[in-house]
PDB file of N, CA and C in Angstrom:
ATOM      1  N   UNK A   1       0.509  10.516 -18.723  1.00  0.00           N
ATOM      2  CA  UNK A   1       0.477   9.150 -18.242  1.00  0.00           C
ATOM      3  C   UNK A   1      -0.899   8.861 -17.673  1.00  0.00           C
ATOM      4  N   UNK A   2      -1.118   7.533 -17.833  1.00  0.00           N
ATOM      5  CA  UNK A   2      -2.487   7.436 -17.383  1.00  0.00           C
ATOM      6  C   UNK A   2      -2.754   6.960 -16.124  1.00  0.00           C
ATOM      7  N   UNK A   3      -3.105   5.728 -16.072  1.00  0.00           N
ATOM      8  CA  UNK A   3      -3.022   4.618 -14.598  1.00  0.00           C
ATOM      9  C   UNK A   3      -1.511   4.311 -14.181  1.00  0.00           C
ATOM     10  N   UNK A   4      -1.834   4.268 -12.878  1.00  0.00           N
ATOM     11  CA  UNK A   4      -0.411   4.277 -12.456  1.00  0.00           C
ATOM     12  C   UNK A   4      -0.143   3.224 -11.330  1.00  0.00           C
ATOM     13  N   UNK A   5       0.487   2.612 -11.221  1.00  0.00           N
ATOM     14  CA  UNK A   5       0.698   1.541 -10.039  1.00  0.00           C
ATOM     15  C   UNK A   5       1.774   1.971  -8.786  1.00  0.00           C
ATOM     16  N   UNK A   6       1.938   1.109  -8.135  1.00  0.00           N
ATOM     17  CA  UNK A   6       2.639   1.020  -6.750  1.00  0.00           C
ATOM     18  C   UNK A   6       3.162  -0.135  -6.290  1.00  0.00           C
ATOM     19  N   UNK A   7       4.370  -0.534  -6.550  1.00  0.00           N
ATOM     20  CA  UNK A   7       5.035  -1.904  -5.700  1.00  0.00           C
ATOM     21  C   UNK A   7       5.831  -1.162  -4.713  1.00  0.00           C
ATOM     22  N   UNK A   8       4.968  -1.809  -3.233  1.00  0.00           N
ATOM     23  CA  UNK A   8       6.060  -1.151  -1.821  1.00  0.00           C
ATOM     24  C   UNK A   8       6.346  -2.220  -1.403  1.00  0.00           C
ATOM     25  N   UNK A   9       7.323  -2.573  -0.902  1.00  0.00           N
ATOM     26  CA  UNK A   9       7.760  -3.671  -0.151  1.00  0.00           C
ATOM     27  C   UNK A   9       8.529  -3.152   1.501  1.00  0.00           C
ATOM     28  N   UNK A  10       7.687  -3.903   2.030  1.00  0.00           N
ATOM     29  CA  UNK A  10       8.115  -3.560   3.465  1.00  0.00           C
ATOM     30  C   UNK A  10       8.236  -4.840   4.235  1.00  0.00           C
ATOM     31  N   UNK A  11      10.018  -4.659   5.198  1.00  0.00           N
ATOM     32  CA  UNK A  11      10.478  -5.286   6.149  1.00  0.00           C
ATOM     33  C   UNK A  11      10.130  -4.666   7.342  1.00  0.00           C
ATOM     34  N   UNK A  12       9.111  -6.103   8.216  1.00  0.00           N
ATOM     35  CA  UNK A  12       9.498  -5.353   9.407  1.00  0.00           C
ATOM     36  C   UNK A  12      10.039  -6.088  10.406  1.00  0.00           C
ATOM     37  N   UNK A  13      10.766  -5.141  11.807  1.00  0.00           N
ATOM     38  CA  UNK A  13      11.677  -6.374  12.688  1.00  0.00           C
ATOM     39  C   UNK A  13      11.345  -7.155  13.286  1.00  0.00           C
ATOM     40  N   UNK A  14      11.452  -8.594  13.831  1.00  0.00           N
ATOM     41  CA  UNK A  14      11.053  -9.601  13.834  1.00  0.00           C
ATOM     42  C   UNK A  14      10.207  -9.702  14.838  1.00  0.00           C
ATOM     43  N   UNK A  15       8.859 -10.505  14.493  1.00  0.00           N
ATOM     44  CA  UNK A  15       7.879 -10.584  15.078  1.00  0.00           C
ATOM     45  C   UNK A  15       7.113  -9.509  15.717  1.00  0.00           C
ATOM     46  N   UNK A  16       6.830  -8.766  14.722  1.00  0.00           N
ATOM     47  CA  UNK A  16       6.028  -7.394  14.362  1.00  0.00           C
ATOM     48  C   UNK A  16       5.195  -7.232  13.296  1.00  0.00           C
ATOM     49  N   UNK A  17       5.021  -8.382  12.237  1.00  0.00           N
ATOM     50  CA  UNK A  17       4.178  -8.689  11.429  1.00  0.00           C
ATOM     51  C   UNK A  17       2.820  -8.282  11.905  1.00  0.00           C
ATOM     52  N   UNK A  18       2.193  -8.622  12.990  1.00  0.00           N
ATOM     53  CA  UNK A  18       0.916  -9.034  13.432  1.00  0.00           C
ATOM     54  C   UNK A  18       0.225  -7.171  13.744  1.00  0.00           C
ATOM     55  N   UNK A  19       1.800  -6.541  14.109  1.00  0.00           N
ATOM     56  CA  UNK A  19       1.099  -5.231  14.451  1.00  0.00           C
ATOM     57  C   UNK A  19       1.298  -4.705  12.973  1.00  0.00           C
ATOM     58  N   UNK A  20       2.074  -5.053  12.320  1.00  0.00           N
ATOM     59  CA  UNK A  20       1.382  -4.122  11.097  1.00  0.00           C
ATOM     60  C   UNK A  20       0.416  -4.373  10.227  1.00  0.00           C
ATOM     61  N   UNK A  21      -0.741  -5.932  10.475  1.00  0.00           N
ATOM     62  CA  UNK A  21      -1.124  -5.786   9.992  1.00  0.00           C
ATOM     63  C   UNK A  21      -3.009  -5.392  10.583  1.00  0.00           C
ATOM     64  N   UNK A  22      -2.457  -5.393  12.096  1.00  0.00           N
ATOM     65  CA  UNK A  22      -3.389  -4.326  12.486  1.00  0.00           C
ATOM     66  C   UNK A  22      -3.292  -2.974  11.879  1.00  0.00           C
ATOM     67  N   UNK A  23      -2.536  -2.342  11.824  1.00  0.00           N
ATOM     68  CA  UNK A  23      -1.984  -0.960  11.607  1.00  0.00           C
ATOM     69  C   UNK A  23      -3.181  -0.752  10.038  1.00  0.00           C
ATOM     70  N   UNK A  24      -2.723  -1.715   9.620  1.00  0.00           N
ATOM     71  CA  UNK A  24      -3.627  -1.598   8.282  1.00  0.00           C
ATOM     72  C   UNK A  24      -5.175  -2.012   8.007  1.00  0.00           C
ATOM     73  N   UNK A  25      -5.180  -2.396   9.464  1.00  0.00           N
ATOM     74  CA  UNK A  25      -7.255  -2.550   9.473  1.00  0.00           C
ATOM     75  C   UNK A  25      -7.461  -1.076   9.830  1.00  0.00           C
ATOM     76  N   UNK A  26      -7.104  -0.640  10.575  1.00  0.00           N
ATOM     77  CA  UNK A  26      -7.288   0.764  11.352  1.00  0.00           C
ATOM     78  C   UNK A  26      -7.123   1.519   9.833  1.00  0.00           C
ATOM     79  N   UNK A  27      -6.332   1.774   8.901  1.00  0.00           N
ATOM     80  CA  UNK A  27      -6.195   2.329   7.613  1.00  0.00           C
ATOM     81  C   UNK A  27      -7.034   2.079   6.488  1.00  0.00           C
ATOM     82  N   UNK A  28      -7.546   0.435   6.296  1.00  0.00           N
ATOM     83  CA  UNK A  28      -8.410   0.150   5.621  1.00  0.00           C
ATOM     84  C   UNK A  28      -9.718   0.936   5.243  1.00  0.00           C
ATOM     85  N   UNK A  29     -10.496   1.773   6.389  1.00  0.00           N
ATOM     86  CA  UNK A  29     -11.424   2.427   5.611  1.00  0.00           C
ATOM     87  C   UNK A  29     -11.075   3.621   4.951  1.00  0.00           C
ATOM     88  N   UNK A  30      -9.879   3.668   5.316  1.00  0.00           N
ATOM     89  CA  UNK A  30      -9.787   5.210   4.357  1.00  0.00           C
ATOM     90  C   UNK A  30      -9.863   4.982   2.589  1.00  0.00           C
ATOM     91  N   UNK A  31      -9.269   3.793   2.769  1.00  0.00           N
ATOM     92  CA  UNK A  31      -9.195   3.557   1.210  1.00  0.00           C
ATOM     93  C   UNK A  31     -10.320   3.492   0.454  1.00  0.00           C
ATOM     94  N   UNK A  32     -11.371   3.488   1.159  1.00  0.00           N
ATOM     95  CA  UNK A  32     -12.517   3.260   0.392  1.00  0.00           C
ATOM     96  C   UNK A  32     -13.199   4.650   0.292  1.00  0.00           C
ATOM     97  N   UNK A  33     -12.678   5.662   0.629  1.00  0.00           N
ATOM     98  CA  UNK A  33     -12.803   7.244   0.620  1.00  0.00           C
ATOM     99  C   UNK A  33     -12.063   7.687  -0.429  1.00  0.00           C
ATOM    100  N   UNK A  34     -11.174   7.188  -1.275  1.00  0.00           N
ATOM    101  CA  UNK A  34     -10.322   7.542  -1.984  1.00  0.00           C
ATOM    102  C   UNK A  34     -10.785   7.688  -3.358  1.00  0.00           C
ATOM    103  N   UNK A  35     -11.281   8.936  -3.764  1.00  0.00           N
ATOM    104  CA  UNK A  35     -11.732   8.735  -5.412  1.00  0.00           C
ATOM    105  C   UNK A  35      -9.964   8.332  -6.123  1.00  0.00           C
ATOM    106  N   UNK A  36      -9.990   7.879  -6.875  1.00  0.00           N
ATOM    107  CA  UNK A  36      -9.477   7.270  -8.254  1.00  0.00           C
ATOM    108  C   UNK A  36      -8.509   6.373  -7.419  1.00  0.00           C
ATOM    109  N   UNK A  37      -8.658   5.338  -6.411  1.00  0.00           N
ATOM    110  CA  UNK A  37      -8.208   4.316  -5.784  1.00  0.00           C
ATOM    111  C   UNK A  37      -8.205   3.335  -5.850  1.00  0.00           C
ATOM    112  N   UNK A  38      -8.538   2.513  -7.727  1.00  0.00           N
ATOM    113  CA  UNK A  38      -8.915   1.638  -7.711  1.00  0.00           C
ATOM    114  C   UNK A  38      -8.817   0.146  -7.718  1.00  0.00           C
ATOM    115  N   UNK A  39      -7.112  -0.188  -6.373  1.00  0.00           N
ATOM    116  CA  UNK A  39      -7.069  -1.745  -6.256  1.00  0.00           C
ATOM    117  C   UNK A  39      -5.921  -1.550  -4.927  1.00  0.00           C
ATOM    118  N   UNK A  40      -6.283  -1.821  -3.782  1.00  0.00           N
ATOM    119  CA  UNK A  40      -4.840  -1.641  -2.600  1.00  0.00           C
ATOM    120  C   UNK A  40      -4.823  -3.090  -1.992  1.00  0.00           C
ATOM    121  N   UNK A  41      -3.721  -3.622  -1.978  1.00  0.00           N
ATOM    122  CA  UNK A  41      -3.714  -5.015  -1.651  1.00  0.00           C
ATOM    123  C   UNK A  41      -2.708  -5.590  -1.004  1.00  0.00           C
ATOM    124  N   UNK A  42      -2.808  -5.757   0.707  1.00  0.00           N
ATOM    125  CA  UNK A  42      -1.597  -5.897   1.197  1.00  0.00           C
ATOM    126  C   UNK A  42      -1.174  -7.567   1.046  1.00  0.00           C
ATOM    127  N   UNK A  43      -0.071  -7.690   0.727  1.00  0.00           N
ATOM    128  CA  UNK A  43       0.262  -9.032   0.950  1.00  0.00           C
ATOM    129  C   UNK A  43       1.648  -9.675   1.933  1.00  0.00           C
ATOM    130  N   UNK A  44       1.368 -10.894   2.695  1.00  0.00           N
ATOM    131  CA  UNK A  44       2.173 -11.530   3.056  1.00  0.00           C
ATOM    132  C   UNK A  44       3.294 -12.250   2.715  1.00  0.00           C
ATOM    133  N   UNK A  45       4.096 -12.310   2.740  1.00  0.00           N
ATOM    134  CA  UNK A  45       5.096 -13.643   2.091  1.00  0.00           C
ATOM    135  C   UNK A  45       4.947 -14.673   2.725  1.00  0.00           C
ATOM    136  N   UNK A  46       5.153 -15.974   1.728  1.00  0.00           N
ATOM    137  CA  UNK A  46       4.705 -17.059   2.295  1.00  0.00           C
ATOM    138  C   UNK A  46       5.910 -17.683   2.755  1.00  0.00           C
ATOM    139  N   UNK A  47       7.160 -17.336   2.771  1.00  0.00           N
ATOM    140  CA  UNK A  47       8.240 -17.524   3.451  1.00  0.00           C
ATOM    141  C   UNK A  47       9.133 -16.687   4.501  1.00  0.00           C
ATOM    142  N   UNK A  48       8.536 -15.704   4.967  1.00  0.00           N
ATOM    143  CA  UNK A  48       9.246 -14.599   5.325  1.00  0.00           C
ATOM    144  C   UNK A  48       8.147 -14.138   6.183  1.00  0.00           C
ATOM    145  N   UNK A  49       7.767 -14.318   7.472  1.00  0.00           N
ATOM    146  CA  UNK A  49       6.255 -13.224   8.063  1.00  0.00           C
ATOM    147  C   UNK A  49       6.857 -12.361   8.421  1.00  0.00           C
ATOM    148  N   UNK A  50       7.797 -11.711   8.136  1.00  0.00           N
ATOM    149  CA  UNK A  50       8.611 -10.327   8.349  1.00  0.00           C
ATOM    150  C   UNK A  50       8.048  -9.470   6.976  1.00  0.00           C
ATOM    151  N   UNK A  51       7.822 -10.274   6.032  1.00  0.00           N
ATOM    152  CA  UNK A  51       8.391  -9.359   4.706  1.00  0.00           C
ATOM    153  C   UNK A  51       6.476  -9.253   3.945  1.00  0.00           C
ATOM    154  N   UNK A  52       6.287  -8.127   3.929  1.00  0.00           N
ATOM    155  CA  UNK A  52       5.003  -7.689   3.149  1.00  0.00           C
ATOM    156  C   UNK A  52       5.443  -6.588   1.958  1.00  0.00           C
ATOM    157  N   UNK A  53       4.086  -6.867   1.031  1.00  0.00           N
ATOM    158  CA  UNK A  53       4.315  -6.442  -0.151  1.00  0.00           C
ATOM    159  C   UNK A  53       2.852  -5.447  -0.360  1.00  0.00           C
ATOM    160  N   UNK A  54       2.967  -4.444  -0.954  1.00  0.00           N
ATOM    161  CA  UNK A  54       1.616  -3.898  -1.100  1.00  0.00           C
ATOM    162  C   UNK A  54       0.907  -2.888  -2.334  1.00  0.00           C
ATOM    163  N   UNK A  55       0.543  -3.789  -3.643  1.00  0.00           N
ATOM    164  CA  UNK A  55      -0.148  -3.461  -4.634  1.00  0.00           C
ATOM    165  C   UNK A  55      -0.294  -2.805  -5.151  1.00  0.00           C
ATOM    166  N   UNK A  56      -0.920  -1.263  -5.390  1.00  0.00           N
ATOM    167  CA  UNK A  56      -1.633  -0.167  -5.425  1.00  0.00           C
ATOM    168  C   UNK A  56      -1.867   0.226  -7.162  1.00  0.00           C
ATOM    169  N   UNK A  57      -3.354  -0.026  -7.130  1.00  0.00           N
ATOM    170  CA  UNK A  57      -3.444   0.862  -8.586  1.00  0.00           C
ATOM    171  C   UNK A  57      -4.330   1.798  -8.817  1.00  0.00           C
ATOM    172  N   UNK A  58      -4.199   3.077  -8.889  1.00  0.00           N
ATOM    173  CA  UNK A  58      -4.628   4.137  -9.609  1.00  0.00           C
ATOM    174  C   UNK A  58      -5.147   4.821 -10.794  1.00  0.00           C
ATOM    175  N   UNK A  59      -6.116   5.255 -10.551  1.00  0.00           N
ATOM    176  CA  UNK A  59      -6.503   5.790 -12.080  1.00  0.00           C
ATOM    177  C   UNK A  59      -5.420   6.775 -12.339  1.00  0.00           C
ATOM    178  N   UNK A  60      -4.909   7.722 -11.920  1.00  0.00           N
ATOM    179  CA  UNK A  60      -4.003   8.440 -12.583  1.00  0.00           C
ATOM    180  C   UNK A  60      -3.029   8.766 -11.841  1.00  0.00           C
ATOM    181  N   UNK A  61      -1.867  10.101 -11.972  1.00  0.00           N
ATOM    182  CA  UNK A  61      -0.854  10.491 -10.769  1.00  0.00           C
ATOM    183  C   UNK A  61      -1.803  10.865  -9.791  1.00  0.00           C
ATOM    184  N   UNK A  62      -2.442  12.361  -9.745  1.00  0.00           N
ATOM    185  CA  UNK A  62      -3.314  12.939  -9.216  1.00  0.00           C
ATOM    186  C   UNK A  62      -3.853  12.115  -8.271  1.00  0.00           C
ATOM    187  N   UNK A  63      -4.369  11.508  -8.551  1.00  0.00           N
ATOM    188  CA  UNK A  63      -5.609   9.992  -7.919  1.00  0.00           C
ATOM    189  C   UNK A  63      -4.520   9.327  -6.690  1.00  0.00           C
ATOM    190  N   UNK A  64      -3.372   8.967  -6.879  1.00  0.00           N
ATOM    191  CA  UNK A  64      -2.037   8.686  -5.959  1.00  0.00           C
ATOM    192  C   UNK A  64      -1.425   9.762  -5.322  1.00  0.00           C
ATOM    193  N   UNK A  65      -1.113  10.891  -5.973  1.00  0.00           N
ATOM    194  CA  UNK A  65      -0.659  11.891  -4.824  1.00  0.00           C
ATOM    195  C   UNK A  65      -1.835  12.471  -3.716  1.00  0.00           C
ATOM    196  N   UNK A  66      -3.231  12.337  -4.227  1.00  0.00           N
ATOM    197  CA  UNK A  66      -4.150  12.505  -3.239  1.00  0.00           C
ATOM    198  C   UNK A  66      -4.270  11.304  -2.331  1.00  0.00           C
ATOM    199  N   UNK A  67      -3.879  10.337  -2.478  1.00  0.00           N
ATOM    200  CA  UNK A  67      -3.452   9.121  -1.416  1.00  0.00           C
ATOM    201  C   UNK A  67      -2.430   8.994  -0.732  1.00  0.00           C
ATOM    202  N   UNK A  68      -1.498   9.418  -1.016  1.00  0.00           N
ATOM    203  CA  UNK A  68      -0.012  10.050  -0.103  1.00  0.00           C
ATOM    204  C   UNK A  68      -0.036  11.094   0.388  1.00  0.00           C
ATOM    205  N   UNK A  69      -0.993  11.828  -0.085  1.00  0.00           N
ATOM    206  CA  UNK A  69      -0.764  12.759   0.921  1.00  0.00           C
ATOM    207  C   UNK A  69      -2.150  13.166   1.850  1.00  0.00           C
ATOM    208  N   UNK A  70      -2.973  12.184   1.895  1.00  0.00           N
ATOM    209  CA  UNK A  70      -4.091  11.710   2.994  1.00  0.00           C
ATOM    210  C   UNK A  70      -3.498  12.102   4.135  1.00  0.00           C
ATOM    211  N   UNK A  71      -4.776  12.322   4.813  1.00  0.00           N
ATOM    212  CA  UNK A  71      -4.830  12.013   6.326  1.00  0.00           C
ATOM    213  C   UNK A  71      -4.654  10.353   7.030  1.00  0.00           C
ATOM    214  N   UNK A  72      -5.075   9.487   5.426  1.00  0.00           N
ATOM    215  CA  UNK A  72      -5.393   8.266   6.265  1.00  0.00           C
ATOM    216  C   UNK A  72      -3.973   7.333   6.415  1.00  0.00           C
ATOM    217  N   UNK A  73      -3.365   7.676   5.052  1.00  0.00           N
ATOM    218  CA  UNK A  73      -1.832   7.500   4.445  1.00  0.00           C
ATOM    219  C   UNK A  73      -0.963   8.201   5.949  1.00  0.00           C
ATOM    220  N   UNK A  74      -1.184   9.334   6.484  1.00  0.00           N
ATOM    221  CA  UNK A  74      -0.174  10.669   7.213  1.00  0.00           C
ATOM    222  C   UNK A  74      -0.321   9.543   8.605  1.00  0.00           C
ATOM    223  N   UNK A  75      -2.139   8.863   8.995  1.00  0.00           N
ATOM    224  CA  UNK A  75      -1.638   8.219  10.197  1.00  0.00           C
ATOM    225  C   UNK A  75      -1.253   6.782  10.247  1.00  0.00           C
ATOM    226  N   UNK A  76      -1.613   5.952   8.937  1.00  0.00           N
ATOM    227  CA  UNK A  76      -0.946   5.197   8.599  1.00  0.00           C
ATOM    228  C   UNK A  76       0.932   5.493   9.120  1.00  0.00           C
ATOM    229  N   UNK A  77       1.202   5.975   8.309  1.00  0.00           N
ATOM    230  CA  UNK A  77       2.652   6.120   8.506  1.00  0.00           C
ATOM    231  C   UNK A  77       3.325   6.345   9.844  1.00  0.00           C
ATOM    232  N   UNK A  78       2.970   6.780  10.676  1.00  0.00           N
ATOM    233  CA  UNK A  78       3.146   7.097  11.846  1.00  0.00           C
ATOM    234  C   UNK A  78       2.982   5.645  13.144  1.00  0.00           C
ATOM    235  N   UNK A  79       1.726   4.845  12.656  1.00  0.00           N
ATOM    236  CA  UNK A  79       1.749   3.616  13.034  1.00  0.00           C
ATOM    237  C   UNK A  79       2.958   2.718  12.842  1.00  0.00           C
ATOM    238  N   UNK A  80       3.406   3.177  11.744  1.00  0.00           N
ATOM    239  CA  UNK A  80       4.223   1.687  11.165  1.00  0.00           C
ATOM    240  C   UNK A  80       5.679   2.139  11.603  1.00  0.00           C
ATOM    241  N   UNK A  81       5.995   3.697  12.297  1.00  0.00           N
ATOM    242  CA  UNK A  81       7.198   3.996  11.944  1.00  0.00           C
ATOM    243  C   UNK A  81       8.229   3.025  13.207  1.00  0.00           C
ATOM    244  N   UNK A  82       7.464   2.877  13.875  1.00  0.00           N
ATOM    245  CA  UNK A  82       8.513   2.086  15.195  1.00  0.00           C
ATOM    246  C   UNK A  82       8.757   0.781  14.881  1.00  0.00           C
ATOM    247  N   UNK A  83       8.299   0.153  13.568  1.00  0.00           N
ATOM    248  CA  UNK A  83       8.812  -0.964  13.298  1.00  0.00           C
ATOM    249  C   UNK A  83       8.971  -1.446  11.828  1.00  0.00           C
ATOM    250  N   UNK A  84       9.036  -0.499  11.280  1.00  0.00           N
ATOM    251  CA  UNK A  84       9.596  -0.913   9.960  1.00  0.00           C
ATOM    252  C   UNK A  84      11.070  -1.095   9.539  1.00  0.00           C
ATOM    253  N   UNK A  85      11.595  -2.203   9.823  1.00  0.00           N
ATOM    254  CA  UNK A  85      13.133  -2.263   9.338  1.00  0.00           C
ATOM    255  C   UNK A  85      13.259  -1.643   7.982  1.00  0.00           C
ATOM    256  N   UNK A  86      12.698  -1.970   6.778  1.00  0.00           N
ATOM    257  CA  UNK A  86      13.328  -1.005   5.224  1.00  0.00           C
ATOM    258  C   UNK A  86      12.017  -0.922   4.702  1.00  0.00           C
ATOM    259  N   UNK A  87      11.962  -0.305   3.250  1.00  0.00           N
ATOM    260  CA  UNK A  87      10.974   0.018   2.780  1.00  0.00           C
ATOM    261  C   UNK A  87      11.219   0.537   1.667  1.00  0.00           C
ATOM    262  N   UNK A  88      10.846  -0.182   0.519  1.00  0.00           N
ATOM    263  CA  UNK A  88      11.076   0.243  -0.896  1.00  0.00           C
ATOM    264  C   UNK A  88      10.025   0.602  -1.889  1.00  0.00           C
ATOM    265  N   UNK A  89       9.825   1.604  -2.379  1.00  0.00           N
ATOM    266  CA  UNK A  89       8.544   2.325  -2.899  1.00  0.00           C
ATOM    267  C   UNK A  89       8.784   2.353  -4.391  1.00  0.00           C
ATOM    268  N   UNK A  90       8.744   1.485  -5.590  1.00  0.00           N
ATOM    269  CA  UNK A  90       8.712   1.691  -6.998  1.00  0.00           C
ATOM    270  C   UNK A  90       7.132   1.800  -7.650  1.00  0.00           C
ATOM    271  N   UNK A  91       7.773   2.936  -8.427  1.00  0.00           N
ATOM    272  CA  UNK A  91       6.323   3.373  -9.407  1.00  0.00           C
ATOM    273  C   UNK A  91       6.483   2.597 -10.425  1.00  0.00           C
ATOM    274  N   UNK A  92       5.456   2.314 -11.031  1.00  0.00           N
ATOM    275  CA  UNK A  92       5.031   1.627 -12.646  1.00  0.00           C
ATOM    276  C   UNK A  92       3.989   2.510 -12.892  1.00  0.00           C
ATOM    277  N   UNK A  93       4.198   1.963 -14.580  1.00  0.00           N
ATOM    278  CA  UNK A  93       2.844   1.726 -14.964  1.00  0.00           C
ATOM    279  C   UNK A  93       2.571   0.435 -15.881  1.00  0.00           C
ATOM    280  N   UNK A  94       1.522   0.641 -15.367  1.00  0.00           N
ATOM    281  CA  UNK A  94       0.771  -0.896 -16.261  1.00  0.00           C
ATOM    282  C   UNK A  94       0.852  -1.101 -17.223  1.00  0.00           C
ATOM    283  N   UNK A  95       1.202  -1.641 -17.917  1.00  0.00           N
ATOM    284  CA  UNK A  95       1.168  -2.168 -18.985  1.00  0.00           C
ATOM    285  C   UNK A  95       0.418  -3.782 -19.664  1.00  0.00           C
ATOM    286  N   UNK A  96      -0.408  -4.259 -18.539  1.00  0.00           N
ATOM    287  CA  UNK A  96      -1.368  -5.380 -18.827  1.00  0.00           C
ATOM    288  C   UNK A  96      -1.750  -5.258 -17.613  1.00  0.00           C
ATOM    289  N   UNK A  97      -3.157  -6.042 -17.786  1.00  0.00           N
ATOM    290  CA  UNK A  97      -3.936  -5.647 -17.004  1.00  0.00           C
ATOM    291  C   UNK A  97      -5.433  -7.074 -16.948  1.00  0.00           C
ATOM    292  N   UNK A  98      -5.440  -7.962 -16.041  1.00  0.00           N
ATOM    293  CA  UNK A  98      -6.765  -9.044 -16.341  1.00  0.00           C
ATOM    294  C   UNK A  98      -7.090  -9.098 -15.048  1.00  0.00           C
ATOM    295  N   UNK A  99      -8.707  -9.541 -15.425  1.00  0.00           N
ATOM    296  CA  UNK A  99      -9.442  -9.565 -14.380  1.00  0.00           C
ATOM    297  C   UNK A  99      -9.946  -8.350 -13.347  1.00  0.00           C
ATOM    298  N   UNK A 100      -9.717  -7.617 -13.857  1.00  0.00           N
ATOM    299  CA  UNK A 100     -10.391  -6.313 -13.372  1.00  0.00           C
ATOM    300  C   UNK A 100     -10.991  -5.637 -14.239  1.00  0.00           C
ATOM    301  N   UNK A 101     -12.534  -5.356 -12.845  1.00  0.00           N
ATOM    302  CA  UNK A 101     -13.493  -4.618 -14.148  1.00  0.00           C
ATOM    303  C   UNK A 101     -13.646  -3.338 -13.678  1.00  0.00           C
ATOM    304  N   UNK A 102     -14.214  -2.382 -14.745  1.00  0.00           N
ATOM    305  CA  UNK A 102     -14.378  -1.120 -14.355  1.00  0.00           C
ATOM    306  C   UNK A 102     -15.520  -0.353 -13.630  1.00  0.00           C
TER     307      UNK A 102
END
């Protein structure tokens, strides 16, 4: 398999939005340490400021299991754990792909 993606979707309990998305400035530079890391993108819902969604595409598995199993991912997680109501982690892979260059 080649490139590999990441749809996470995370609830968190109400009116706790704001700290997670501190949680993820404090995480932000790691990502840019990450060889084969190439797209992480947290997003908001525009109906829901409870409910975030977050991107991830990879050049390969390898390239993602060295991102899960980071240091930056290990304190990430630890930030978010006192307020994440659920959290759903599906793998893809891509299968189209625009506007991104190499």
């Amino acid at each position: 398999m080649g490139t590999v993606s990441v749809i996470a979707t995370l609830t968190v309990k109400d009116g706790t939005g704001d700290t997670l998305l501190a949680a993820f400035d404090e995480f932000w530079p790691s990502l840019e340490r990450e060889p084969g890391t190439k797209q992480y993108i947290l997003h908001r819902s525009t109906t829901n400021p409870n409910l975030f969604f977050v991107t991830e595409l990879y050049t390969d598995q390898a390239a993602f299991e060295a991102h899960a199993g980071g240091d930056g991912f290990a304190k990430l997680g630890g930030a978010l754990g006192d307020f994440i109501e659920s959290f759903d982690l599906q793998m893809a892979e891509p299968v189209k792909i625009a506007g991104i260059q190499p």
